[in-house]
N, C-alpha and C. Protein backbone atom coordinates (compact mmCIF):
# COMPACT_ATOMS: atom_id res chain seq x y z
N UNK A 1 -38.16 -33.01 -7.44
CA UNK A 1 -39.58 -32.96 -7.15
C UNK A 1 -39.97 -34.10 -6.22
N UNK A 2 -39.52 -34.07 -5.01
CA UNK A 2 -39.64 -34.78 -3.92
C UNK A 2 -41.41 -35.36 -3.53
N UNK A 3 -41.96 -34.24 -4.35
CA UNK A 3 -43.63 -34.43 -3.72
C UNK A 3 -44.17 -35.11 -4.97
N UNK A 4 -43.29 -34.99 -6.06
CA UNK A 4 -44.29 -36.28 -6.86
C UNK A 4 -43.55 -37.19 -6.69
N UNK A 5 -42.64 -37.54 -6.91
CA UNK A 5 -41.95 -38.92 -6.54
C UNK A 5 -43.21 -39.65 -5.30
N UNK A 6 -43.30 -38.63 -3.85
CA UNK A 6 -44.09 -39.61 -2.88
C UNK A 6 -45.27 -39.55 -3.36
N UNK A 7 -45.77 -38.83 -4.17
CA UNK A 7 -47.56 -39.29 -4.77
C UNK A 7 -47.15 -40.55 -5.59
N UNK A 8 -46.49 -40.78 -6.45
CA UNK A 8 -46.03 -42.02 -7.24
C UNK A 8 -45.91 -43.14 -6.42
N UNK A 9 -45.21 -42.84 -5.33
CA UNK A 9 -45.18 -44.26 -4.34
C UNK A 9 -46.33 -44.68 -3.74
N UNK A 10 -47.49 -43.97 -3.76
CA UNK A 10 -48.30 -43.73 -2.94
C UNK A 10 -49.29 -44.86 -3.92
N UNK A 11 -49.34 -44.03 -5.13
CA UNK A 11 -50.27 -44.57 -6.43
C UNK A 11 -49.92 -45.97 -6.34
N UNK A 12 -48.78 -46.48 -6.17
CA UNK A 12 -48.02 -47.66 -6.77
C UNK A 12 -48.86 -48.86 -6.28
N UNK A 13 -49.21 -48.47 -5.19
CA UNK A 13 -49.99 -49.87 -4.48
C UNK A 13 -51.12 -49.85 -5.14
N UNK A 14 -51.61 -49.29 -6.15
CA UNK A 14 -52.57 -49.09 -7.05
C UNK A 14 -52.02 -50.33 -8.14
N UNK A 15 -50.73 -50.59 -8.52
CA UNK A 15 -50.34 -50.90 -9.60
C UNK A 15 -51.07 -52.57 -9.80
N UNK A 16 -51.14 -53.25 -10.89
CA UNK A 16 -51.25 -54.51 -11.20
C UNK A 16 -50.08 -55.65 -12.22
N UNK A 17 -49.60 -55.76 -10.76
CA UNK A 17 -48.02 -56.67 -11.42
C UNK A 17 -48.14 -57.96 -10.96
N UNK A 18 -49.15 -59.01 -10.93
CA UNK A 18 -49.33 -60.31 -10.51
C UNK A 18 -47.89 -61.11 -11.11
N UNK A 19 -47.14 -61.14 -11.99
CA UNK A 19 -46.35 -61.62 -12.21
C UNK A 19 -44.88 -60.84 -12.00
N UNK A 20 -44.37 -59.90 -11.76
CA UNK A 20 -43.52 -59.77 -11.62
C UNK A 20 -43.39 -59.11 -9.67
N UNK A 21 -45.06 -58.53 -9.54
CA UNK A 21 -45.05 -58.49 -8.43
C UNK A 21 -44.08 -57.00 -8.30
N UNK A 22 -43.54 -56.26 -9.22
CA UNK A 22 -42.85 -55.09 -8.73
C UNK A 22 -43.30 -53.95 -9.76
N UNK A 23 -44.19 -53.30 -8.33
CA UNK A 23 -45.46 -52.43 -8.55
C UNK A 23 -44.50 -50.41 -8.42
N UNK A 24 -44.97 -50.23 -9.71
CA UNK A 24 -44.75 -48.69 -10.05
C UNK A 24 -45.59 -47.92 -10.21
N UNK A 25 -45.30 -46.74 -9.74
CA UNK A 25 -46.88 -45.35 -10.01
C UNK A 25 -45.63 -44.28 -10.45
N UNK A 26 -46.35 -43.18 -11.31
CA UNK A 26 -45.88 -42.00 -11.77
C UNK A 26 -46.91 -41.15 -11.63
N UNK A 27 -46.39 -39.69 -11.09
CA UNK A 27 -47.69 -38.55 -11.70
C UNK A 27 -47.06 -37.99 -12.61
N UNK A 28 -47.80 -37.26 -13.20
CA UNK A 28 -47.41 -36.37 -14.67
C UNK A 28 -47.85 -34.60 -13.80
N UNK A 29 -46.97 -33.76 -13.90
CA UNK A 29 -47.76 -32.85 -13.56
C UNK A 29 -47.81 -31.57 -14.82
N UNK A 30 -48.22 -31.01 -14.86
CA UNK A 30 -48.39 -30.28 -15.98
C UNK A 30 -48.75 -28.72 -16.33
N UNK A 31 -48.22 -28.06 -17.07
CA UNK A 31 -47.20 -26.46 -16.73
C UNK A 31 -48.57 -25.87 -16.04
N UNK A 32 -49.96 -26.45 -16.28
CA UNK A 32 -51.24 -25.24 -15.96
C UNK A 32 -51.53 -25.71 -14.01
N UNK A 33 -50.66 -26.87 -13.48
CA UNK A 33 -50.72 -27.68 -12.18
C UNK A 33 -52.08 -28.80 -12.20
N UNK A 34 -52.32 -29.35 -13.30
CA UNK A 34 -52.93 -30.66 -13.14
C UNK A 34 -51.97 -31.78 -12.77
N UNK A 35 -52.80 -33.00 -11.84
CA UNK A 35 -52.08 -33.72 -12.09
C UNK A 35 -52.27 -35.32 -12.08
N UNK A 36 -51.32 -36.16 -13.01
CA UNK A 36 -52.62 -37.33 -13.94
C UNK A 36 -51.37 -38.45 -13.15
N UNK A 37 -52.25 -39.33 -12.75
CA UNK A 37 -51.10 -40.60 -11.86
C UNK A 37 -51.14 -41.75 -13.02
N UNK A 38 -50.39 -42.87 -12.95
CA UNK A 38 -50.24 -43.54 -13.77
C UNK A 38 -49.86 -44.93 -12.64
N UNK A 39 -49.81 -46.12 -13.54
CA UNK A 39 -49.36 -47.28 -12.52
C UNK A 39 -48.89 -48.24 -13.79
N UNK A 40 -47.92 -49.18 -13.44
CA UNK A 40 -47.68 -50.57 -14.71
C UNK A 40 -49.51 -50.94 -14.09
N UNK A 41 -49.67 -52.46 -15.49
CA UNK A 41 -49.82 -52.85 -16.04
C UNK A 41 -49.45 -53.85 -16.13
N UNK A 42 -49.39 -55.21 -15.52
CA UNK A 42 -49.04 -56.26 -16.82
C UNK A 42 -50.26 -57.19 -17.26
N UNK A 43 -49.90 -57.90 -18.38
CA UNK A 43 -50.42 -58.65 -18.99
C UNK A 43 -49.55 -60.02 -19.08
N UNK A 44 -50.37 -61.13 -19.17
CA UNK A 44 -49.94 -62.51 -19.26
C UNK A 44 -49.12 -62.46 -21.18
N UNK A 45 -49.36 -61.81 -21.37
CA UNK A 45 -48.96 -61.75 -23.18
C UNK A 45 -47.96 -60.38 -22.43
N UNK A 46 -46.62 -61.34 -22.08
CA UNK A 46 -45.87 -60.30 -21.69
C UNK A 46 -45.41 -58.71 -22.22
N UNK A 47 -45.23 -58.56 -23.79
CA UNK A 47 -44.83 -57.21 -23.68
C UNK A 47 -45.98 -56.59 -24.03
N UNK A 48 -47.57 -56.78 -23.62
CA UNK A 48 -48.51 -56.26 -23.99
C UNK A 48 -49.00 -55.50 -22.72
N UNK A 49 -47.63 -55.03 -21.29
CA UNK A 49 -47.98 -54.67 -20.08
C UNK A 49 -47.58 -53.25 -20.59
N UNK A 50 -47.89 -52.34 -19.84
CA UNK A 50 -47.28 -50.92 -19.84
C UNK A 50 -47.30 -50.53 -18.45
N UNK A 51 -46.18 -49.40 -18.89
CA UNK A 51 -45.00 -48.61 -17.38
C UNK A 51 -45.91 -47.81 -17.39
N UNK A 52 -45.92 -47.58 -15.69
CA UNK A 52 -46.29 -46.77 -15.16
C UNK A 52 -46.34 -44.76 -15.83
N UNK A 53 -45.26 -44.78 -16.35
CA UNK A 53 -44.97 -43.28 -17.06
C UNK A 53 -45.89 -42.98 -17.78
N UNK A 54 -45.82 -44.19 -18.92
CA UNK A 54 -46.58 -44.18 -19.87
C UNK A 54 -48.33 -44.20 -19.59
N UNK A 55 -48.90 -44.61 -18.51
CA UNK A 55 -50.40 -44.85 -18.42
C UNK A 55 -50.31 -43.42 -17.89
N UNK A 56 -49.65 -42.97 -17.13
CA UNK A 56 -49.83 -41.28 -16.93
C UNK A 56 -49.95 -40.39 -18.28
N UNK A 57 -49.12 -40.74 -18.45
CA UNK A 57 -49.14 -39.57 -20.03
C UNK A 57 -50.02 -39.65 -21.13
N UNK A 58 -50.31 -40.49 -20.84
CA UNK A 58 -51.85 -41.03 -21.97
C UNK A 58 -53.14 -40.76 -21.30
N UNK A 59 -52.75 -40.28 -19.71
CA UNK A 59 -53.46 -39.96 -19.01
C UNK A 59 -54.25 -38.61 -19.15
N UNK A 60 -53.02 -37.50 -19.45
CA UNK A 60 -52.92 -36.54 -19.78
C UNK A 60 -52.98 -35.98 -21.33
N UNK A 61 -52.87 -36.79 -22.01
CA UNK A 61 -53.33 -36.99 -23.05
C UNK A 61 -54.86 -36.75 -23.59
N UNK A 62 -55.28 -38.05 -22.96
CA UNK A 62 -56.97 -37.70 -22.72
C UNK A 62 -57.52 -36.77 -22.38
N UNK A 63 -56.58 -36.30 -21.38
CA UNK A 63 -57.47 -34.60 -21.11
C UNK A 63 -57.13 -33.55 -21.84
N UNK A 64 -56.87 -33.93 -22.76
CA UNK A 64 -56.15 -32.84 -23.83
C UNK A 64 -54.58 -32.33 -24.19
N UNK A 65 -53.74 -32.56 -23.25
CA UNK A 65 -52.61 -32.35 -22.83
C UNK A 65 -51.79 -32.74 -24.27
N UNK A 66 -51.20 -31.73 -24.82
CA UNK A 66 -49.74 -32.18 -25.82
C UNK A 66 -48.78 -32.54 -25.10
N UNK A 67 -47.24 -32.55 -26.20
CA UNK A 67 -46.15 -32.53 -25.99
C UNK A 67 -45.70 -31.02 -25.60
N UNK A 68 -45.20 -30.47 -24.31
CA UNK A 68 -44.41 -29.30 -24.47
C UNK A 68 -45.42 -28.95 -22.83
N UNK A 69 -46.81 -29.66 -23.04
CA UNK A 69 -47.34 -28.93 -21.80
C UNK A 69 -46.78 -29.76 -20.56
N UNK A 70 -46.71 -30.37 -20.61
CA UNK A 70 -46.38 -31.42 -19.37
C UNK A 70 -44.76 -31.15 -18.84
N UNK A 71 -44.67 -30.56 -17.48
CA UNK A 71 -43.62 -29.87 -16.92
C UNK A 71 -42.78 -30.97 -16.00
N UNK A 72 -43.66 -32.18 -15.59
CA UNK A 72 -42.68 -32.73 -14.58
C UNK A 72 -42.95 -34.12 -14.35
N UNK A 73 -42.30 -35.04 -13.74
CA UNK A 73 -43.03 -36.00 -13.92
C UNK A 73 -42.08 -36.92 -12.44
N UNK A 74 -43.03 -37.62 -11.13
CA UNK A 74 -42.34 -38.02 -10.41
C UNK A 74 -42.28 -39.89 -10.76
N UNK A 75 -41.40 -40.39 -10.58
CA UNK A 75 -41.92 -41.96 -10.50
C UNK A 75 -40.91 -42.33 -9.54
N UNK A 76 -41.09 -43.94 -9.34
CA UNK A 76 -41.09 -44.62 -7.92
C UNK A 76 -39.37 -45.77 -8.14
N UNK A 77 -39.50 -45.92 -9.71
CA UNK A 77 -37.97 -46.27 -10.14
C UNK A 77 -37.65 -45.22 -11.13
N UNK A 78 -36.04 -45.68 -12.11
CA UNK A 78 -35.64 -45.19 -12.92
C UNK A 78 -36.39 -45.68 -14.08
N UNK A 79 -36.67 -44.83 -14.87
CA UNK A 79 -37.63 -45.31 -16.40
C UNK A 79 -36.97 -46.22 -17.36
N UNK A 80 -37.43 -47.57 -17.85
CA UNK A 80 -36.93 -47.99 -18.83
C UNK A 80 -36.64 -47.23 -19.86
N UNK A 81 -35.90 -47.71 -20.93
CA UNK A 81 -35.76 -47.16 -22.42
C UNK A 81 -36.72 -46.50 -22.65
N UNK A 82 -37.81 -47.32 -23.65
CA UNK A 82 -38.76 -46.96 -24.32
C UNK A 82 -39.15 -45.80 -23.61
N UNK A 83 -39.53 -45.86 -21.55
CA UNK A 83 -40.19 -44.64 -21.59
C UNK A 83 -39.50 -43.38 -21.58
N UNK A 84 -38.15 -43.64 -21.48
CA UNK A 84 -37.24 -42.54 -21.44
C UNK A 84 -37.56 -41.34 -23.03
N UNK A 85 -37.86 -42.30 -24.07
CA UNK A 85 -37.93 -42.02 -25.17
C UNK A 85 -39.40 -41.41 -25.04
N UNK A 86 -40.10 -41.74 -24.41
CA UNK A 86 -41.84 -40.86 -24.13
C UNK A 86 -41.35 -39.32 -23.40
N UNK A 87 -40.32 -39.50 -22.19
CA UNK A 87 -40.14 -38.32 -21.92
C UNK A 87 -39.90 -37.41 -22.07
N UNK A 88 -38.50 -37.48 -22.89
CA UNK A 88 -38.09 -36.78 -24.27
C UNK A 88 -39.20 -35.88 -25.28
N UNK A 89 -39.91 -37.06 -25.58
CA UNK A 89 -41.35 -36.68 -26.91
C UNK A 89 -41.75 -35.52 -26.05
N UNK A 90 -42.26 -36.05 -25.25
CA UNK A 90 -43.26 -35.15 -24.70
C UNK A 90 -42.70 -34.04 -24.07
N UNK A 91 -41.65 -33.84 -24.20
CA UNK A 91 -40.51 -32.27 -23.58
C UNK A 91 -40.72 -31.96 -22.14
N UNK A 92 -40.35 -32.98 -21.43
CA UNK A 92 -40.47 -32.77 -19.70
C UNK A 92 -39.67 -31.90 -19.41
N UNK A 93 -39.69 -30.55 -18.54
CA UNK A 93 -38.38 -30.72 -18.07
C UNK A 93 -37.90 -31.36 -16.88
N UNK A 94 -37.89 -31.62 -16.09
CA UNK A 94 -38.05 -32.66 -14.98
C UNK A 94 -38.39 -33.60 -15.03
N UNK A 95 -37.85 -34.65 -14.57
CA UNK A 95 -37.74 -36.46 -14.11
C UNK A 95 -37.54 -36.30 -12.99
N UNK A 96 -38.14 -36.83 -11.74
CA UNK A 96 -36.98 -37.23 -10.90
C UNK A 96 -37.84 -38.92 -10.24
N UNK A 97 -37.03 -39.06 -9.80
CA UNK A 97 -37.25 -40.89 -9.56
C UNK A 97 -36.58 -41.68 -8.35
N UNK A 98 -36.63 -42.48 -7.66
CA UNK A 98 -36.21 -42.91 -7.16
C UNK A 98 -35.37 -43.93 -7.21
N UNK A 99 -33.61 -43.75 -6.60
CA UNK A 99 -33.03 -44.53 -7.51
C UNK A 99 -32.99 -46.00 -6.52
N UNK A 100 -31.98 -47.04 -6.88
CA UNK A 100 -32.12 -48.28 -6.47
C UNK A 100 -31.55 -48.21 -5.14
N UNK A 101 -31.07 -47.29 -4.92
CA UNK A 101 -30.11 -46.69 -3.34
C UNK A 101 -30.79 -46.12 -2.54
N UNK A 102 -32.13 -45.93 -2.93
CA UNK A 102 -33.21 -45.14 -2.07
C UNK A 102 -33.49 -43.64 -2.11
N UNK A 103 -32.27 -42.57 -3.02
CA UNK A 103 -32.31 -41.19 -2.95
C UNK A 103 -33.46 -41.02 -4.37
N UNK A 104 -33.80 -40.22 -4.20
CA UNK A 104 -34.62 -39.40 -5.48
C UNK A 104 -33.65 -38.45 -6.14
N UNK A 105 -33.42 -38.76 -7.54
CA UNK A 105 -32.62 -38.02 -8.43
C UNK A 105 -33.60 -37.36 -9.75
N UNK A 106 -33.14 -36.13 -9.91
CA UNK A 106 -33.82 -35.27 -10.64
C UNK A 106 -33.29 -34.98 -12.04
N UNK A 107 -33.73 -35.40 -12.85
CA UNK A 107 -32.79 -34.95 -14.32
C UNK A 107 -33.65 -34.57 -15.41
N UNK A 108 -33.30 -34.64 -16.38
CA UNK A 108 -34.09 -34.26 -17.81
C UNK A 108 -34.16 -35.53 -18.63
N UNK A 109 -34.90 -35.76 -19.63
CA UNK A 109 -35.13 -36.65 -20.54
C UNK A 109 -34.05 -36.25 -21.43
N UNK A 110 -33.57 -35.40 -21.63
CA UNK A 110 -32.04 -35.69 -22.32
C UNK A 110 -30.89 -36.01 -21.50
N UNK A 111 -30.78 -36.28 -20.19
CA UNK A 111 -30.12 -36.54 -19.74
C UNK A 111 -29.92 -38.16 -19.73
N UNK A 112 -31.11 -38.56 -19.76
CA UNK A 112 -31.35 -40.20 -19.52
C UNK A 112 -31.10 -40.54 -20.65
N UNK A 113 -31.13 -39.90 -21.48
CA UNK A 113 -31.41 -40.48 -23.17
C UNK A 113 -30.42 -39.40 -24.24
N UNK A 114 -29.07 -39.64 -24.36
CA UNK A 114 -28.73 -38.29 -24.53
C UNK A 114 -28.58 -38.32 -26.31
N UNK A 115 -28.73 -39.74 -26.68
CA UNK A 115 -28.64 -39.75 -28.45
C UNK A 115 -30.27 -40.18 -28.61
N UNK A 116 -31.35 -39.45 -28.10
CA UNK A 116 -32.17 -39.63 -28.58
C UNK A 116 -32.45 -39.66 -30.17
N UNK A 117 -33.71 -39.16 -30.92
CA UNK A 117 -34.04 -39.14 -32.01
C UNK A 117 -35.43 -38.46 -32.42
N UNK A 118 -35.52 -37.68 -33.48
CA UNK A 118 -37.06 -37.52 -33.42
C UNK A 118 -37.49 -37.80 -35.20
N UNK A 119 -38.21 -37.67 -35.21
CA UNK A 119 -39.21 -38.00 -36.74
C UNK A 119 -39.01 -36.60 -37.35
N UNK A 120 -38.92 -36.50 -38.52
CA UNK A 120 -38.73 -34.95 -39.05
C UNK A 120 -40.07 -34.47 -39.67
């Protein structure tokens, strides 16, 4: 998904990273074709910042959006852990991202995360 990946890059200069200074955007797009952008976050109370993935999906959230509706999702790096574990939840089928080599790679949230886990 070449065209959200470049809306994500696009968003990114949106982002607020005064301290690390390395600015991420994601869109979320979603099975009905909405679509909710996201950016990091940080905070001086360091792990109180949030990824870019994640302010999307909470994005979509707000507008009503479950787990299962949300079909795709572009971002500007590869997703940390934790959000790998949001992608999963929320049953993407599509990731794709931009990797540290400059190509955009497309996979699944079980691919990134392949011993995930869920709550019974």
């Amino acid at each position: 998904m070449t065209d959200l990946v470049e809306k994500a890059e696009a968003a990114a200069a949106r982002a607020y990273a005064p301290y690390s200074n390395y600015l991420v955007g994601a869109v979320v797009r979603t099975r009905d074709g909405h679509e909710f952008t996201g950016v990091n976050v940080e905070n001086a109370a360091y792990p109180l910042g949030v990824c870019a993935e994640k302010s999307a999906i909470v994005a979509a959230v707000a507008a009503g959006y479950r787990p299962g509706d949300l079909e795709a999702i572009g971002i500007t790096a590869s997703p940390c852990g934790g959000c790998r574990q949001w992608l999963f939840e929320f049953r993407f089928d599509e990731v794709s991202y931009r990797t540290a080599g400059g190509e955009i790679r497309t996979t699944t949230p079980g691919e990134l995360l392949p011993d995930t886990w869920e709550l019974p």
